[in-house]
Protein backbone atom coordinates (compact mmCIF):
# COMPACT_ATOMS: atom_id res chain seq x y z
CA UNK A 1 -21.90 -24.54 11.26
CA UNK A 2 -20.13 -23.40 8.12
CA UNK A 3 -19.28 -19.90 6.48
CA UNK A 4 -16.59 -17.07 7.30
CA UNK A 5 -17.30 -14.48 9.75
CA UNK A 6 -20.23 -12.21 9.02
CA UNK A 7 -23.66 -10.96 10.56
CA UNK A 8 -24.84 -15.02 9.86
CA UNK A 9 -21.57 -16.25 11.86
CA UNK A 10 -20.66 -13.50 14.90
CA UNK A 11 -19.18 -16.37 16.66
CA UNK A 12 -15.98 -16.06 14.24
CA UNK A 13 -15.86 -12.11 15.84
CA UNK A 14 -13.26 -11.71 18.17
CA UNK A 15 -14.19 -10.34 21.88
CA UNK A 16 -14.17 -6.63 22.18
CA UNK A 17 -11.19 -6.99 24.16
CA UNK A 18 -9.48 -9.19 21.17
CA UNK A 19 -11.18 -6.63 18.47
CA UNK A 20 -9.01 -4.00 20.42
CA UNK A 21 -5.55 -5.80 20.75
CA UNK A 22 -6.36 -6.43 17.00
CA UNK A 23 -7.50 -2.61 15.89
CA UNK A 24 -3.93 -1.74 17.44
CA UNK A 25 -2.18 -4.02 15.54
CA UNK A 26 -3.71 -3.62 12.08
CA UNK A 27 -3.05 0.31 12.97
CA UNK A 28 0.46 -0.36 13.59
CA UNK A 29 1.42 -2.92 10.73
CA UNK A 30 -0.37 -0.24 7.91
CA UNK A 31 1.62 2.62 9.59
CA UNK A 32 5.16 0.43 9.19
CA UNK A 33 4.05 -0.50 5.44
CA UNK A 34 2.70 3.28 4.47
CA UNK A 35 4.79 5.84 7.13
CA UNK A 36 4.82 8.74 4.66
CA UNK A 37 0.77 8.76 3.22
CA UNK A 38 -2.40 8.32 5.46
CA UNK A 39 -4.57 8.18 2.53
CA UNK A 40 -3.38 5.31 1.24
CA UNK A 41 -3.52 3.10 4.77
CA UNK A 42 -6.73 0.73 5.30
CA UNK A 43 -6.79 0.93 9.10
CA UNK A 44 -6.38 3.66 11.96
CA UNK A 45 -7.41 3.63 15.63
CA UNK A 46 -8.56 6.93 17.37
CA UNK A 47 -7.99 6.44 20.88
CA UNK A 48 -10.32 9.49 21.87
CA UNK A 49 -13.40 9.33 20.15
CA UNK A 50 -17.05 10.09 20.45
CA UNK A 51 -16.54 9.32 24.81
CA UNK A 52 -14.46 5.96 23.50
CA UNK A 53 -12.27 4.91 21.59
CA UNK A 54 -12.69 4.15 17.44
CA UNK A 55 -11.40 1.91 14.93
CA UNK A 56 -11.27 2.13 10.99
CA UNK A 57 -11.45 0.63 8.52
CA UNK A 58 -11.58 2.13 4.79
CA UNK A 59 -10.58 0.80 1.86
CA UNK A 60 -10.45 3.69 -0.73
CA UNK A 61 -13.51 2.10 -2.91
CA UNK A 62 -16.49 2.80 -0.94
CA UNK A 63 -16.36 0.17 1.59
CA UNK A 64 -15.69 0.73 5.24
CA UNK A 65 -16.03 -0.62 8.69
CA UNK A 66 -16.52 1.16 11.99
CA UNK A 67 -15.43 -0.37 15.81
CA UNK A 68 -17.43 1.92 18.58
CA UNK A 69 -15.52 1.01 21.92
CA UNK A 70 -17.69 2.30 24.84
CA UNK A 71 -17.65 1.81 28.54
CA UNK A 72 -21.43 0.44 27.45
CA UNK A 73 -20.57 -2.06 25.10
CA UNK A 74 -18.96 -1.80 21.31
CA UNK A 75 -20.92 -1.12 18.35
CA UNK A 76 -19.85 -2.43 15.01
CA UNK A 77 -21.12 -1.56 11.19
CA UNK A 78 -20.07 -0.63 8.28
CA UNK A 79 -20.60 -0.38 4.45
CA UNK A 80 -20.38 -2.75 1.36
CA UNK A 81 -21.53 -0.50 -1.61
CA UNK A 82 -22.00 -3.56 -3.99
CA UNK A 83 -24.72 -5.56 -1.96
CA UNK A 84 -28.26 -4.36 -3.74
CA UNK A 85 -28.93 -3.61 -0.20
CA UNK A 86 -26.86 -0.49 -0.55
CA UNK A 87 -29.30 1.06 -2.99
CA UNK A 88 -31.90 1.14 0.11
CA UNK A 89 -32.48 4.33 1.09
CA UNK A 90 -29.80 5.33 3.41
CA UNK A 91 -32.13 6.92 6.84
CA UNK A 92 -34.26 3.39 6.14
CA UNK A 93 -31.19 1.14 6.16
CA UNK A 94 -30.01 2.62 8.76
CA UNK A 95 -32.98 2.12 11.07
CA UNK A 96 -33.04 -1.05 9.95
CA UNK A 97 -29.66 -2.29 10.57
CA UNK A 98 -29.47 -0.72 14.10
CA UNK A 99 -32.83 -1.88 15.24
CA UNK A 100 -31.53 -4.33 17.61
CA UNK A 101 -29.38 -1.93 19.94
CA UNK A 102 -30.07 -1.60 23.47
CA UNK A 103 -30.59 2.54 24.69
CA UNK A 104 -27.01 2.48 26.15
CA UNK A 105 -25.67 2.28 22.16
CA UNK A 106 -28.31 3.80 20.82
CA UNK A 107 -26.01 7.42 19.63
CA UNK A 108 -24.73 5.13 16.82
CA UNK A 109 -27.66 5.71 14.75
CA UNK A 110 -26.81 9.32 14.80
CA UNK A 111 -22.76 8.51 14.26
CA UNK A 112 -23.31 6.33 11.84
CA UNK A 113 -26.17 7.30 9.23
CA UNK A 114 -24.86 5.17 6.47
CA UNK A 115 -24.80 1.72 6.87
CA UNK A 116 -25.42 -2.01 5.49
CA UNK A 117 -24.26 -4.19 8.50
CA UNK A 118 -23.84 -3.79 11.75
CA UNK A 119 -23.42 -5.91 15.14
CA UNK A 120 -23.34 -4.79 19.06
CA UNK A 121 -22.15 -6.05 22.50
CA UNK A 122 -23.28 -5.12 25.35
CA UNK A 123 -21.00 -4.91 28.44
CA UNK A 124 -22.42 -7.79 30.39
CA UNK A 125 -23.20 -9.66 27.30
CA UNK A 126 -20.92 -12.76 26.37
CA UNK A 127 -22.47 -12.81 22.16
CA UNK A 128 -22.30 -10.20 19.52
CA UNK A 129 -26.04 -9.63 18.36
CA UNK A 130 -27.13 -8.37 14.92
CA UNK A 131 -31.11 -7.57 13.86
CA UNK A 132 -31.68 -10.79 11.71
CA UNK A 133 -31.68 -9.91 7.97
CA UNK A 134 -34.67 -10.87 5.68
CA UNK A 135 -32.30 -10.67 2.60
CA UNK A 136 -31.13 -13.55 0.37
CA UNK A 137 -27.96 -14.21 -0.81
CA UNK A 138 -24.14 -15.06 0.31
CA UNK A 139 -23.61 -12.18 1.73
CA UNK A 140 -26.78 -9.70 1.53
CA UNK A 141 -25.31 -7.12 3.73
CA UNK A 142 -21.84 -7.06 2.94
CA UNK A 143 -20.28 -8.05 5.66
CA UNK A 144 -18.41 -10.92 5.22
CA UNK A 145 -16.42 -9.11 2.81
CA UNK A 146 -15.80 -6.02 4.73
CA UNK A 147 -15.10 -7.86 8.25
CA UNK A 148 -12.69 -10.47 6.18
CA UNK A 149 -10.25 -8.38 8.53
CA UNK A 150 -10.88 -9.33 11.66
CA UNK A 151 -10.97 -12.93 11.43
CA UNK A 152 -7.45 -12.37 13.84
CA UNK A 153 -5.52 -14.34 11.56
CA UNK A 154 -2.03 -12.81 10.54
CA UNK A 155 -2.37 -14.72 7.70
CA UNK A 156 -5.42 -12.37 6.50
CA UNK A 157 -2.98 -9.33 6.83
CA UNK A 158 0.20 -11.09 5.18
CA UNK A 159 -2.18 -11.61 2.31
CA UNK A 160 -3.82 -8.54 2.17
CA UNK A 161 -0.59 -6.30 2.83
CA UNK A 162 1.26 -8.60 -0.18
CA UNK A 163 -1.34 -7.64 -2.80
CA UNK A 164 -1.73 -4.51 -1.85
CA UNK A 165 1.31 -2.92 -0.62
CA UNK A 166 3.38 -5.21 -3.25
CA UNK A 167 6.08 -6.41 -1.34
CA UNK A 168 6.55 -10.16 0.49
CA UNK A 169 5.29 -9.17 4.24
CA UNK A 170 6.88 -11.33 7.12
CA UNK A 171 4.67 -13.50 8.65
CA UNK A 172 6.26 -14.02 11.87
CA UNK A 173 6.64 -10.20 12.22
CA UNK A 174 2.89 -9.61 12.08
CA UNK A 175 2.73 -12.14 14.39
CA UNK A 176 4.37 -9.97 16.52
CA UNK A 177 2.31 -7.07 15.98
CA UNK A 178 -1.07 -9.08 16.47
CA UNK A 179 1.00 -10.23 20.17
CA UNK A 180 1.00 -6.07 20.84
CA UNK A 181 5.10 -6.40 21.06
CA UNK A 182 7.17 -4.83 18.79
CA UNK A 183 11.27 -3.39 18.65
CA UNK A 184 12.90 -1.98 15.91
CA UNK A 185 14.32 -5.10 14.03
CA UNK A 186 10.54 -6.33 13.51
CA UNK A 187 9.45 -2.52 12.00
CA UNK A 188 12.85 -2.97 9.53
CA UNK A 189 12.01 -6.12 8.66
CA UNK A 190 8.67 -5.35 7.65
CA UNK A 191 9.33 -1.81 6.40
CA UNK A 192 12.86 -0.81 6.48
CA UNK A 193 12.29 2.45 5.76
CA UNK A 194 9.61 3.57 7.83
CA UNK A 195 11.24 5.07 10.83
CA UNK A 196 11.30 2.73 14.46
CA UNK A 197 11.42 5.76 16.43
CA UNK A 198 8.69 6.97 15.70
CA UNK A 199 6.50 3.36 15.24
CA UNK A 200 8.09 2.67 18.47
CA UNK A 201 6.66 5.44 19.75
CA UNK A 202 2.92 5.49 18.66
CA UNK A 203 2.80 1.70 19.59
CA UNK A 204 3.91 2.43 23.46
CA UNK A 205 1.01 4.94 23.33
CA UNK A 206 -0.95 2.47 21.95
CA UNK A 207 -0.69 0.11 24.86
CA UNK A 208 2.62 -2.33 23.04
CA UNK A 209 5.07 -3.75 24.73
CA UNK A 210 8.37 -2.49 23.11
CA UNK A 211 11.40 -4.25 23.51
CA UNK A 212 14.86 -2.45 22.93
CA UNK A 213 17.28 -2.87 20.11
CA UNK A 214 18.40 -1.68 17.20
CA UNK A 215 17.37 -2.20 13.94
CA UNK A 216 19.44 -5.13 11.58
CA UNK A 217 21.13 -2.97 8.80
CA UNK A 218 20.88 -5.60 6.32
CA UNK A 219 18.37 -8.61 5.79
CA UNK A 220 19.29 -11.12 3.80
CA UNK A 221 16.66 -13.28 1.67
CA UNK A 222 16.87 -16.98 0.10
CA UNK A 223 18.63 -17.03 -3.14
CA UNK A 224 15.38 -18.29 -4.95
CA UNK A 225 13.61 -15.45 -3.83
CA UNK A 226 16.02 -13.33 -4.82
CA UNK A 227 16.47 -14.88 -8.45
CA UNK A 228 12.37 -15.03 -8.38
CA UNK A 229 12.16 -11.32 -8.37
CA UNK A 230 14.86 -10.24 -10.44
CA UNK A 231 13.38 -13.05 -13.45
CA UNK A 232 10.24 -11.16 -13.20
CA UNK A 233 12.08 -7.82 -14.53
CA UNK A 234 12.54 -6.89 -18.34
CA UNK A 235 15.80 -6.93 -20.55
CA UNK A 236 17.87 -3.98 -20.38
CA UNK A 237 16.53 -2.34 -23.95
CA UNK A 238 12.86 -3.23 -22.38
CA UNK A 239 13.67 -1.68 -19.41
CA UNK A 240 14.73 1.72 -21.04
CA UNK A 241 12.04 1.86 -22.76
CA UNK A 242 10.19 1.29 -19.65
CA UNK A 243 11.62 4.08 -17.36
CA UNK A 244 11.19 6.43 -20.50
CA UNK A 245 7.43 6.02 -19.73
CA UNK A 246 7.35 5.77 -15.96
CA UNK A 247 9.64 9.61 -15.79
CA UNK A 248 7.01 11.21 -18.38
CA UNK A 249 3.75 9.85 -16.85
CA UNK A 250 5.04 10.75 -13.67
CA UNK A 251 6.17 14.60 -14.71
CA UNK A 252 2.18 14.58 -16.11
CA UNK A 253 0.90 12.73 -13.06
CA UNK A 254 2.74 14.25 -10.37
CA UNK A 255 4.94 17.04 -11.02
CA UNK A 256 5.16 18.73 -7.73
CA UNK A 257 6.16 15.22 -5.88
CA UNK A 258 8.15 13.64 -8.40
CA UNK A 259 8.40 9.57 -8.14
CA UNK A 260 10.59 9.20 -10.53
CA UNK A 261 13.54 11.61 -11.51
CA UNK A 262 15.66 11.60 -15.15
CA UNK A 263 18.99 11.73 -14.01
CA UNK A 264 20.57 11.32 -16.95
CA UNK A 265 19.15 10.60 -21.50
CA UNK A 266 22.20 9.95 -23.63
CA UNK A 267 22.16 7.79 -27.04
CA UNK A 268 20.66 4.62 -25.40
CA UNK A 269 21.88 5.58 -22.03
CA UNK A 270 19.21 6.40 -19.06
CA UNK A 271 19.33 6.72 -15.35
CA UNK A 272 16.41 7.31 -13.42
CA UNK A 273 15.82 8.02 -9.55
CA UNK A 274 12.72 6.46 -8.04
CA UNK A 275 11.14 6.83 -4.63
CA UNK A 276 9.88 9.85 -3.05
CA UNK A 277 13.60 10.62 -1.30
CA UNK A 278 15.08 8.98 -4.72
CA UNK A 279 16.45 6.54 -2.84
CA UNK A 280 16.99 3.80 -5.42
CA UNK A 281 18.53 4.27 -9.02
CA UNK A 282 18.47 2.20 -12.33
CA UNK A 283 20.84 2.31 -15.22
CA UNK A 284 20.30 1.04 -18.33
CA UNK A 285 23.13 1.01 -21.41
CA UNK A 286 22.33 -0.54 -24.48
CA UNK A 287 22.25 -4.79 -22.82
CA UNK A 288 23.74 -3.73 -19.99
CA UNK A 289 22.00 -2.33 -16.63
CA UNK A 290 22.60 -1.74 -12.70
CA UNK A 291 19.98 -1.32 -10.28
CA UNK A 292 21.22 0.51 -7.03
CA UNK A 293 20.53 2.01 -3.98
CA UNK A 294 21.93 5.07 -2.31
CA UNK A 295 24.60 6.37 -4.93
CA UNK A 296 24.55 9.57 -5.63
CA UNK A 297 22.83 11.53 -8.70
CA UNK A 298 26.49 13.06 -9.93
CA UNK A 299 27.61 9.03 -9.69
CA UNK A 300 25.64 8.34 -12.55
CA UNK A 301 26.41 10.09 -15.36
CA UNK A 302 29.17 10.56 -16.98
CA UNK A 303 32.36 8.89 -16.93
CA UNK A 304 31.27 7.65 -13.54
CA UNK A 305 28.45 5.63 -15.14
CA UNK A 306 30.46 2.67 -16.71
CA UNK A 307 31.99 1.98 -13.21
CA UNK A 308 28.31 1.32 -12.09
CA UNK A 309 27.11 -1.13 -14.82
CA UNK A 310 30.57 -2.90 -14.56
CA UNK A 311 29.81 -3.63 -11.00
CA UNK A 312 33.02 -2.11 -9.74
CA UNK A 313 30.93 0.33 -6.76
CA UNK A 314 28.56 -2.85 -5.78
CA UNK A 315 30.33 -2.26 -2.31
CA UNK A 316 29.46 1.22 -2.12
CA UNK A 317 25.52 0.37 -1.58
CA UNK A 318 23.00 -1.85 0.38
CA UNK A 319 21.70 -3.63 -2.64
CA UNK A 320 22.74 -4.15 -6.12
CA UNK A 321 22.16 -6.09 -9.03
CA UNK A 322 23.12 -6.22 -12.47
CA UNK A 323 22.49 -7.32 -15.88
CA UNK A 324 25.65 -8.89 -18.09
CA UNK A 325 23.93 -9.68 -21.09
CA UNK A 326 22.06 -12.60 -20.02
CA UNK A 327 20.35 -12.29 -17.10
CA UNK A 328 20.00 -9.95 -13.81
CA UNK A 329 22.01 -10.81 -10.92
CA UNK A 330 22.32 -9.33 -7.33
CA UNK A 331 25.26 -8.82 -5.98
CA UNK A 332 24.21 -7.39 -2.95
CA UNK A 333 20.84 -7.41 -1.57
CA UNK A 334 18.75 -5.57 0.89
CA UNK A 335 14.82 -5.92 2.00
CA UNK A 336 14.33 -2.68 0.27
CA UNK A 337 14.89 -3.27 -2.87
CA UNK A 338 11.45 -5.07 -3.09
CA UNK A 339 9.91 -1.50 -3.03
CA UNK A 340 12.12 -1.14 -6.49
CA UNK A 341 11.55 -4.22 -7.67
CA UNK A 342 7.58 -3.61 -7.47
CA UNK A 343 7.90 -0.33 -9.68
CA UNK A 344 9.55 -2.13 -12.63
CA UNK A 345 7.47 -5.21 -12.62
CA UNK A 346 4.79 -5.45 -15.31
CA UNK A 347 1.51 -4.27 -14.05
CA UNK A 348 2.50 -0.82 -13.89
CA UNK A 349 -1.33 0.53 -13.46
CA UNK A 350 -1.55 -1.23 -9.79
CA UNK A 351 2.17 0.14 -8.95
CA UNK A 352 0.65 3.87 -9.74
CA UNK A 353 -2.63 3.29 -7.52
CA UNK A 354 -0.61 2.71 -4.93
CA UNK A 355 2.19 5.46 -5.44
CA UNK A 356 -0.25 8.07 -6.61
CA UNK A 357 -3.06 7.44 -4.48
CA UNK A 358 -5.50 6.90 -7.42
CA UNK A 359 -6.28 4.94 -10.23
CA UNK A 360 -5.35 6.12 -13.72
CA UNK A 361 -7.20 6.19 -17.07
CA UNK A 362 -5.94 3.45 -18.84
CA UNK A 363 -6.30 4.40 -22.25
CA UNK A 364 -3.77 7.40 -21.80
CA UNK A 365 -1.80 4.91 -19.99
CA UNK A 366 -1.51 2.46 -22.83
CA UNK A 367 -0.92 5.18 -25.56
CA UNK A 368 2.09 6.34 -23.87
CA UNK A 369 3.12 2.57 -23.07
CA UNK A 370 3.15 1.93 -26.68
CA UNK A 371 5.55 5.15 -27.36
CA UNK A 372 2.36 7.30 -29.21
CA UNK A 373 3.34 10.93 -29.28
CA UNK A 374 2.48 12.72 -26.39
CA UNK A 375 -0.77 15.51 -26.84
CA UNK A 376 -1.95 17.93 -24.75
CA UNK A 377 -5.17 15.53 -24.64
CA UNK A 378 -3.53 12.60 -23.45
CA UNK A 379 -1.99 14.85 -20.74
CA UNK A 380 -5.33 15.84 -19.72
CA UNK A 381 -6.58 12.78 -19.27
CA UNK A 382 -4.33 11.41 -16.91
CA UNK A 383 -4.28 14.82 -15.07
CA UNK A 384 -6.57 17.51 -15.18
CA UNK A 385 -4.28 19.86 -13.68
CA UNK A 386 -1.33 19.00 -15.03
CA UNK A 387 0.88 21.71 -16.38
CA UNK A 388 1.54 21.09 -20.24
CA UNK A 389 4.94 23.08 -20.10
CA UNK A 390 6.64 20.51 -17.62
CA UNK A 391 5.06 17.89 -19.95
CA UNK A 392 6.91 19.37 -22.84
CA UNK A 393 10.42 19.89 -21.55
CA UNK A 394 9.74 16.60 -19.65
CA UNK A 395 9.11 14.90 -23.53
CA UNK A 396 12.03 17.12 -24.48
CA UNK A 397 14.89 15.79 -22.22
CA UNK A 398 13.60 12.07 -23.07
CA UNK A 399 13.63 12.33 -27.01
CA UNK A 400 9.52 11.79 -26.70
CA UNK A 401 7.57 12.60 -29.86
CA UNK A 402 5.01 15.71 -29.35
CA UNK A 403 2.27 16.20 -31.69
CA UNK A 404 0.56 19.66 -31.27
CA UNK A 405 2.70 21.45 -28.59
């Protein structure tokens, strides 16, 4: 037989017992990558639900997966909103789909009234069973796409948290995670800063085996992936222009939970804070720049400044990298700075999806880019709400043309 693991191919779907241990884990590993925002993780686990327990899976677009675990049996379905089969009435899908389930799963017609897939197994059973679809096509009912998951793979998740998280994901370290062990060095190597306490924590509840330790401070990566990342990044004069546009779209965009900060406009000098604790900073002078971690705001402007770009507080920080003219260089470098490194890379639209939690309007988006004058229009369209005075003194501080305010 051939294919990946769908309704046509339930022999590529894990035991319930292995869809469990690997519920828990994908739980785990989008908790370490995402700690702060819930909304913006694929998977969760409810450990109390519905007289079991319940695993989820949604991906922000429409398509979902549900894992019923009942002293019965487990029940799994879930949604692809592309298939044609989606435009079926919903009550007759439903039926449809579930047709196949034995009395003792029978409530998950009633949890689950929105469906284009979905697969059981009974307690004493030793195969998952679907209804057999009458549809044509690769994948009719969606599910080979939406169970891509659970193929229990940690390659599937290393590839899936890379694109979408942005950030090189340790393989071994999921490997871990799909294992159920975990201790704080794995969390910080994954995430460093999501908090192991607290991982730790939910994962013992979870049924892990947690192993003590304390977390590495500092991990170190192979030069070329280091010199990989920081090629990828703009010229200094780019880059100012660049952090010009990320502090204005963001005071538009999100000015109650700022992303990223002006610290500092002068002539062609700029430092910006970015992260939601500001925890990493970027100077730019004329063809000169620094990017940083932990420094203080007061530390970068004024006379402090030069002492940054010059690379004489490098030791002062966990990472730090510079730009002499040339080229950027690290100094000093620590995991973390891939969360930087992701904001300043070029496709700034999938960096905001993930930050912001949506997707913005890309014509706005590319006025701004290419330095149009802000309106109160443009404004509007990337944010309804937005309030057009913090706009202005936003455009203000920067030296941004206004037309109309």
């Amino acid at each position: 037989m051939t294919g990946s693991l769908s309704t046509r191919r339930l022999d590529l779907l894990p035991s319930p017992d292995g869809l469990l241990r690997l519920s828990k884990a994908l739980t785990i590993l989008d908790r370490i990558m995402e700690p702060e925002r819930p909304e913006l993780r694929y998977f969760d686990f409810h450990e109390d639900w519905g007289g079991g327990s319940l695993a989820t899976m949604d991906s922000g677009e429409g398509d979902y997966y549900r894992i019923w675990f009942l002293r019965a049996g487990t029940v799994v379905c879930g949604l692809d909103p592309s298939v044609p089969y989606s435009r079926v009435e919903a009550a007759q899908r439903t039926a449809e789909v579930f047709s196949a389930l034995p009395p003792a799963l029978s409530r998950a017609r009633i949890e689950f009234d929105d469906v284009t897939f979905a697969c059981h197994r009974a307690r004493k059973d030793t195969v998952w069973v679907a209804t057999p679809t009458r549809r044509r096509g690769k994948d009719p009912d969606g599910s080979e796409r939406v169970l891509r998951f659970l193929d229990d793979h940690p390659e599937t998740y290393v590839r899936h948290a890379g694109a979408y998280f942005g950030r090189k994901v340790a393989l071994p370290a999921v490997r871990k995670a799909y294992e159920l062990t975990l201790d704080a060095a794995t969390v910080s190597s994954l995430n460093d800063a999501t908090s192991p306490r607290s991982i730790l924590a939910f994962a013992r509840r979870l049924g892990f085996e947690v192993a003590a330790g304390r977390a590495t401070a500092t991990i170190s990566l192979p030069p070329a992936e280091v010199r990989k990342s920081l090629a990828q990044l703009a010229d200094p004069a780019s880059l100012a222009k660049r952090l010009a546009f990320m502090v204005l779209v963001d005071a538009i965009v999100a000015p109650r939970a700022r992303v990223v900060r002006l610290l500092d406009r002068t002539g062609k000098r700029i430092s910006v804070a970015i992260g939601t604790k500001g925890e990493f900073k970027v100077m730019v002078d004329g063809s000169r720049g620094c990017l940083t971690t932990t420094p203080p705001p007061s530390s970068l402007v004024g006379g402090a400044f030069t002492a940054w770009l010059d690379g004489q507080s490098a030791s002062e920080t966990e990472f730090c990298a510079h730009h002499d003219g040339r080229h950027w260089q690290a100094t000093r470098w620590h995991e973390s700075a891939h969360r930087l490194l992701t904001a300043l890379q070029p496709n700034y639209l999938a960096w905001a999806r993930r930050t912001y939690g949506r997707s913005l309007l890309s014509r706005p988006v590319t006025l701004l880019w290419q330095r149009e004058p802000l309106t109160k229009d443009l404004a509007l369209e990337l944010n309804a709400s937005c309030s057009w005075e913090t706009a202005l003194a936003e455009a203000a501080r920067l030296g941004w043309r206004v037309r109309g305010g």
